[in-house]
Protein backbone atom coordinates (compact mmCIF):
# COMPACT_ATOMS: atom_id res chain seq x y z
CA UNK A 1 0.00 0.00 0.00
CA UNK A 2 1.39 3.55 -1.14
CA UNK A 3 1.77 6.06 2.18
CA UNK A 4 -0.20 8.62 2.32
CA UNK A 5 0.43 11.14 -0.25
CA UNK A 6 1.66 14.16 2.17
CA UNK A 7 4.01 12.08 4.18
CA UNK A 8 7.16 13.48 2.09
CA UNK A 9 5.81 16.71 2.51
CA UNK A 10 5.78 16.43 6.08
CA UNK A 11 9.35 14.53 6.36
CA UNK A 12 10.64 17.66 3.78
CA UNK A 13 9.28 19.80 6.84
CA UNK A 14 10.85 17.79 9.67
CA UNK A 15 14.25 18.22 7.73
CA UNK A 16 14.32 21.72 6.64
CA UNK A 17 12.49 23.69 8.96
CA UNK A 18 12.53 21.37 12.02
CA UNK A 19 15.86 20.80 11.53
CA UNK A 20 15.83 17.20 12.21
CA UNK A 21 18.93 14.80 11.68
CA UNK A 22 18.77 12.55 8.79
CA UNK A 23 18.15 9.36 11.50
CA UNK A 24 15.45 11.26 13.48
CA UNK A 25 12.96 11.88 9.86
CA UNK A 26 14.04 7.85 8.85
CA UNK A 27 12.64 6.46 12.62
CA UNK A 28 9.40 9.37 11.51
CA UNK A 29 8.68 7.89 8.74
CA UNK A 30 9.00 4.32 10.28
CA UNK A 31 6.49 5.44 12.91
CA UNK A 32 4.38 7.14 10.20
CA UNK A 33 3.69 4.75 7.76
CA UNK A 34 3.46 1.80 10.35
CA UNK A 35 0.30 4.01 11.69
CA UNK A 36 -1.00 4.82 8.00
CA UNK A 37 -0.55 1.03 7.09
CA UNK A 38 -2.78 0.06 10.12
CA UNK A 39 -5.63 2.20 9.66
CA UNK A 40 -5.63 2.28 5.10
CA UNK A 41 -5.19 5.75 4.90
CA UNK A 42 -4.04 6.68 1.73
CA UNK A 43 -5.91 10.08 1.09
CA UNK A 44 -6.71 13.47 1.83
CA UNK A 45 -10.42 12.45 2.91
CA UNK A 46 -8.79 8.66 4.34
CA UNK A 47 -7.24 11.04 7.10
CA UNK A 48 -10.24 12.97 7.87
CA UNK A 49 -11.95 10.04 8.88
CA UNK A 50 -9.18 9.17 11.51
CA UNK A 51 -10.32 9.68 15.49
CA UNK A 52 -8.94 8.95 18.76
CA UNK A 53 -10.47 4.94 18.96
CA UNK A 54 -8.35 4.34 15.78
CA UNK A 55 -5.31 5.40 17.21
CA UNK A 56 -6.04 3.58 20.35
CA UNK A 57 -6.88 0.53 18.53
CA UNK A 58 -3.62 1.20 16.72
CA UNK A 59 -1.91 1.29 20.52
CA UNK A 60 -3.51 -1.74 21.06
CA UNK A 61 -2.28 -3.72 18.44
CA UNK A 62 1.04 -2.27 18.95
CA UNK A 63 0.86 -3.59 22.47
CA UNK A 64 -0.51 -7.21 21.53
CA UNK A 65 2.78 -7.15 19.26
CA UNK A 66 4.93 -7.03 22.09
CA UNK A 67 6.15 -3.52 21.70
CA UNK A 68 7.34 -2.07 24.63
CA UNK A 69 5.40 1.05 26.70
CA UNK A 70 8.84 3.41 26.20
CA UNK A 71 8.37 2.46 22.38
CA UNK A 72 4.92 2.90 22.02
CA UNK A 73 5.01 6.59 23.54
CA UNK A 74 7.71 7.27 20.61
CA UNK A 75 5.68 6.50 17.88
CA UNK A 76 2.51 8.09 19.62
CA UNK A 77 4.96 11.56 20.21
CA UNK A 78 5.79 10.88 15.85
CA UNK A 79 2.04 10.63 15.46
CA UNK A 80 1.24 14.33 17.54
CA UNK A 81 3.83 15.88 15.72
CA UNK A 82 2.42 14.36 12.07
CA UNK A 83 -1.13 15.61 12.98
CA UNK A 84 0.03 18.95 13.97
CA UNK A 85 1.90 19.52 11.22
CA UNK A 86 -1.56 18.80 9.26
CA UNK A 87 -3.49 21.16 11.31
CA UNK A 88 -1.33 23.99 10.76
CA UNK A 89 -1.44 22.55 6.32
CA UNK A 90 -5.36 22.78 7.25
CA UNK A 91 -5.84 19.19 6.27
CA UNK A 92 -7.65 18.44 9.09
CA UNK A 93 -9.62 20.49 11.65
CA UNK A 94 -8.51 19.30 14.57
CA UNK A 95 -6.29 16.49 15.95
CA UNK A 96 -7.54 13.39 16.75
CA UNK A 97 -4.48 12.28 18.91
CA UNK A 98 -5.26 15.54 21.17
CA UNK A 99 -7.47 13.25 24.04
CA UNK A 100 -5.22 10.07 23.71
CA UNK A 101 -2.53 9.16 26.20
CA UNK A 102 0.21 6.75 25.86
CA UNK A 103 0.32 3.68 28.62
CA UNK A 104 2.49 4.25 31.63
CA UNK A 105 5.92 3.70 31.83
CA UNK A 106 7.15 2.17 34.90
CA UNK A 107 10.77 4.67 35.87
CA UNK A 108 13.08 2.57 36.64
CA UNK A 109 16.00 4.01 39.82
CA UNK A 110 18.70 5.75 38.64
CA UNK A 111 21.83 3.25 38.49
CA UNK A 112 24.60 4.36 40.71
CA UNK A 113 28.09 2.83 41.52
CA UNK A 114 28.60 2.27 45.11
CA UNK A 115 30.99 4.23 47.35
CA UNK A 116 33.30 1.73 47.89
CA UNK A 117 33.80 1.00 43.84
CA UNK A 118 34.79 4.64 43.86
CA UNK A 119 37.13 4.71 46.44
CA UNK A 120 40.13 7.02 45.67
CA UNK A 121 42.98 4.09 46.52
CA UNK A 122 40.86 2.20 44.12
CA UNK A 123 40.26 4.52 40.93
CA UNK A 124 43.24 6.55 40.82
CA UNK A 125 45.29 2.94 40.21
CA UNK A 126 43.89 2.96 36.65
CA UNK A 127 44.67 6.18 35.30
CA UNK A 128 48.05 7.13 33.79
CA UNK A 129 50.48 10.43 35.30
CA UNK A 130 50.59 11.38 31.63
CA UNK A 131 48.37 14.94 30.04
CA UNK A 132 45.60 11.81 28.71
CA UNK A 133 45.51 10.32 32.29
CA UNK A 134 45.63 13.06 34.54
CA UNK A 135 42.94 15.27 32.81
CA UNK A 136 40.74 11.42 32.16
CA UNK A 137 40.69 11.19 35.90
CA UNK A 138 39.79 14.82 36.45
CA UNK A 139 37.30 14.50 33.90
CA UNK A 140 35.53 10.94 36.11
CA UNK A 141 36.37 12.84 39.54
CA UNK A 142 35.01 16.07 38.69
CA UNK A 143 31.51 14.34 37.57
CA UNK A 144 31.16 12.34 40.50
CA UNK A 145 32.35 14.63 42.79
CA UNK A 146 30.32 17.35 41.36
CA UNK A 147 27.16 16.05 39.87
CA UNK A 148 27.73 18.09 36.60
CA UNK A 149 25.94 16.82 33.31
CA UNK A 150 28.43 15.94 30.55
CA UNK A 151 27.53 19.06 28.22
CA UNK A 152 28.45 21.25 31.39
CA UNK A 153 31.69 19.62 31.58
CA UNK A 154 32.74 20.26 28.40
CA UNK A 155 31.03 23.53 28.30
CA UNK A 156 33.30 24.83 31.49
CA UNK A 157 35.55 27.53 30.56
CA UNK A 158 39.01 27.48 31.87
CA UNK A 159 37.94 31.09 34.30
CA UNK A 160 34.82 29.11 35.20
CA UNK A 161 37.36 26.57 37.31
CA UNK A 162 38.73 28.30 39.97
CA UNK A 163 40.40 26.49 43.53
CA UNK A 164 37.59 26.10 46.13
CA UNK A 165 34.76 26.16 43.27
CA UNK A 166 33.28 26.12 39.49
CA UNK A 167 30.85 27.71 38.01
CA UNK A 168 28.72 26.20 35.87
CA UNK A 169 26.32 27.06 33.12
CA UNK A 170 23.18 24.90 33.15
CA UNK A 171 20.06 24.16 31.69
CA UNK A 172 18.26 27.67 30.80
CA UNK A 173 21.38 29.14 30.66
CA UNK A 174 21.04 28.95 34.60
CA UNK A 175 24.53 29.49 36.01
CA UNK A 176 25.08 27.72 39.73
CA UNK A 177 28.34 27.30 41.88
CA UNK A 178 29.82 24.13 42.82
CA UNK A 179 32.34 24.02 45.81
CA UNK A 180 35.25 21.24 45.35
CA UNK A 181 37.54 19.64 47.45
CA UNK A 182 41.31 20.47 48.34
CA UNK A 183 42.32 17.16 46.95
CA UNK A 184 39.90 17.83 43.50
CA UNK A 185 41.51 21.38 43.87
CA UNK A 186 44.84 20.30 43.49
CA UNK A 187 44.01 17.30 40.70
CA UNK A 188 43.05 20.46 39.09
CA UNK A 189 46.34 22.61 38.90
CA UNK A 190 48.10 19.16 38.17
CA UNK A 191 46.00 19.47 35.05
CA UNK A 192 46.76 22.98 34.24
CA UNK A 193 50.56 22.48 34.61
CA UNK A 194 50.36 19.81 32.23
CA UNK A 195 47.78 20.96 29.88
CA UNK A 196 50.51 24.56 29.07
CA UNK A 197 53.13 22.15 28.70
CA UNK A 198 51.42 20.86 25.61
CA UNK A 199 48.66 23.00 24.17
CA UNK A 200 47.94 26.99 23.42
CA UNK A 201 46.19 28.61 25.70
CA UNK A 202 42.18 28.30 25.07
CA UNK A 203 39.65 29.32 27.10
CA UNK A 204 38.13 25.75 27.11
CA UNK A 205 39.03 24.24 30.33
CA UNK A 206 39.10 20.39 29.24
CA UNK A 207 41.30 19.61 25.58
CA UNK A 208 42.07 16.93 23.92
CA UNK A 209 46.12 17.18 23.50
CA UNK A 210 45.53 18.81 19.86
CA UNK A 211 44.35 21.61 22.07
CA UNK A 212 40.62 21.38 20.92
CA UNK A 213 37.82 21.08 23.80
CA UNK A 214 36.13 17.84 24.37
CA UNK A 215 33.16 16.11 22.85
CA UNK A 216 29.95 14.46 23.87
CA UNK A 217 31.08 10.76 22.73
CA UNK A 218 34.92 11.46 23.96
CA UNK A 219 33.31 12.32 27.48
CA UNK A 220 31.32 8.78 27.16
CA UNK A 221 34.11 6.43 25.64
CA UNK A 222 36.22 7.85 28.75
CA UNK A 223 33.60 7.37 31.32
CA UNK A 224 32.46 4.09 30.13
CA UNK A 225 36.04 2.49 30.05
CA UNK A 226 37.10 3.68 33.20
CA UNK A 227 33.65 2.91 35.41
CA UNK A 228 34.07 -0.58 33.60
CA UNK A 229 37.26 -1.25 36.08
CA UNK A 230 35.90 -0.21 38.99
CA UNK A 231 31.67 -1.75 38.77
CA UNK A 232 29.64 -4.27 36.95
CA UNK A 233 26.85 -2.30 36.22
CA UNK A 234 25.19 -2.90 32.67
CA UNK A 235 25.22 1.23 31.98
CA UNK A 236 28.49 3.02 32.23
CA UNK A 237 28.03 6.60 31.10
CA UNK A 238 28.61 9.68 32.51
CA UNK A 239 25.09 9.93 33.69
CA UNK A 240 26.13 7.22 35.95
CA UNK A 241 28.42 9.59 37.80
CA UNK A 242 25.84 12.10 37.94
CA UNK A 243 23.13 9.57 39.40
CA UNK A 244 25.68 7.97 41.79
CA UNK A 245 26.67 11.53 43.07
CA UNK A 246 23.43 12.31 43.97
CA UNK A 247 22.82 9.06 45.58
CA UNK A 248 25.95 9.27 47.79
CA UNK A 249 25.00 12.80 48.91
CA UNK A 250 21.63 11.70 50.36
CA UNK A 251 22.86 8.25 52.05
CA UNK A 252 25.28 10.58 54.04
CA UNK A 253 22.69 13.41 54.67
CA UNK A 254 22.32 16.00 52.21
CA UNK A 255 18.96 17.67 52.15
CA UNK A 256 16.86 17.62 48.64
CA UNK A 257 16.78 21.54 48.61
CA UNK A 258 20.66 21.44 48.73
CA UNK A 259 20.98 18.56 46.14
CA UNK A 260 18.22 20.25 43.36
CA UNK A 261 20.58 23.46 43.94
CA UNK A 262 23.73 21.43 43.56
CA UNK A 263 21.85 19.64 40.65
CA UNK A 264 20.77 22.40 38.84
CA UNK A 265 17.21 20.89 39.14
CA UNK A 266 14.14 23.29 38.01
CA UNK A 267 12.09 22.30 40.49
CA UNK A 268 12.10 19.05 43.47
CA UNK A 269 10.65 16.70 41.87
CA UNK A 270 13.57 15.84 39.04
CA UNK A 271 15.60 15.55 42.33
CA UNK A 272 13.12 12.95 44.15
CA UNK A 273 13.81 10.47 41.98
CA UNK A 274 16.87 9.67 44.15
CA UNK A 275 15.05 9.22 47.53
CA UNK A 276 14.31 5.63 46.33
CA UNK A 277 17.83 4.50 46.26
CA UNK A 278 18.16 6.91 49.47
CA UNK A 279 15.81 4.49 51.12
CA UNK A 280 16.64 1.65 49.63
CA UNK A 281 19.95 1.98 51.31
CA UNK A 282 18.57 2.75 54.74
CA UNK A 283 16.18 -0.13 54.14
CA UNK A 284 19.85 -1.83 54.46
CA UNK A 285 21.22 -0.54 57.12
CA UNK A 286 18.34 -1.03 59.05
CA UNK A 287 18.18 -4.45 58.77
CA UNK A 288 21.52 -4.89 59.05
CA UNK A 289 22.02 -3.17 62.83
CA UNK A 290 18.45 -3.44 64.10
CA UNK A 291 17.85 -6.84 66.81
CA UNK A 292 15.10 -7.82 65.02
CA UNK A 293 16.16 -6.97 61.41
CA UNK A 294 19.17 -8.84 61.77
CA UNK A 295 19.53 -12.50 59.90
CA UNK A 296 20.36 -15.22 62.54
């Protein structure tokens, strides 16, 4: 069965005024036709005829197929933005994916490394006293000991890094400051000592040792090779650090206000997501040190 006749038209949108990557339009169109082979639509008065128990019937099937609830709510999110984009062509009147919501996804807990994978004796063994080692391990200290996304990383600008702090520019263009540690502080100038040894100055604080800053799957390749010595846990990125951060502040007593500040968090909620492992751990301790908790 041909797609329906405007779905180039709408892909042509997605890539030149959307400004979609080539691999976000191809899993569109995926999504698209998969919903236009479904229901038969084909043409201009095929789509009119769409309403909100066709796409749910549509979920349904999708569901009996064994498709996942995360993967389901991506082709449902393709589907909003393919009947918006024919509301404001005037193809249709109004959107008939406007009342239907996608089936709950269950959030899983963060995953987080436990402190005593991360102790310092224990980390600092695998990284070389070479430029590439010393600024790797700043790069994994500095994200666990810091909480700082990835993109703020390499977005921190060499005045930004300064010896009891950082400042960092967040989400919203938010700026916060982070305090650090003497030993982080002087991990630090080791870095800078080594880093004008070998590069011209740039107002990047991370480089590679061609003197240009650091990039998104650098940061990750580096992260997920080094936490891959220290933990078994299936994901390695440098989310992880950022997760396992957080986690470690609340087990030894951080408040939430302090952590969404630390965070950058908009509001508490993003940062409640880590009271579960917060409890979880005091579920632990608890029945590790209470009489009637403990195992005989």
């Amino acid at each position: 069965m041909a797609p329906f006749f405007m779905l180039d038209s709408f892909l042509d949108y997605l890539t030149t005024q959307k400004r979609f990557s080539e691999h976000t339009c191809l899993a569109y169109r995926k999504d698209i036709e998969q919903f236009l082979e479904f229901t038969g639509v084909v043409t201009k008065s095929d789509i009119r005829e769409v309403n909100s128990r066709v796409i749910r019937g549509w979920m349904v099937d999708l569901i009996d197929n064994d498709y996942e609830n995360t993967s389901v709510n991506r082709k449902l999110s393709s589907l909003r933005t393919y009947f918006k984009w024919l509301l404001k062509e005037r193809v249709i009147d109004s959107s008939p994916i406007s009342m239907v919501e996608g089936p709950k996804v269950r959030k899983r807990p963060p995953s987080f490394a436990q402190q005593n994978e991360l102790r310092p004796e224990k980390v600092q063994d695998y990284f070389d006293d070479d430029f590439d080692g010393v600024r790797d391990r700043l790069v994994f200290e500095m994200l666990y000991q810091t909480g700082i996304r990835s993109s703020e990383l390499i977005g921190l600008l060499d005045q930004s890094v300064q010896n009891n702090q950082i400042k960092v520019l967040g989400k919203r263009n938010k700026e916060r400051i982070i305090p650090i540690t003497n030993e982080l502080s002087e991990l630090i100038q080791t870095y800078r000592n080594l880093r004008e040894e070998i590069v011209l100055k740039t107002p990047h604080f991370f480089v590679r040792n061609n003197g240009e800053k650091l990039y998104p799957k650098f940061v990750y390749s580096k992260i997920n090779h080094y936490l891959g010595k220290v933990t078994d846990l299936e994901k390695k990125s440098p989310h992880v650090l950022r997760h396992t951060f957080a986690t470690h502040m609340l087990n030894n007593g951080a408040g939430l206000e302090v952590l969404k500040e630390l965070l950058g968090h908009a509001n508490l909620s993003a940062t409640q997501v880590y009271t579960h492992n917060s409890f979880a751990e005091l579920t632990h301790i608890y029945s590790q040190s209470h009489p009637r908790g403990r195992k005989n």
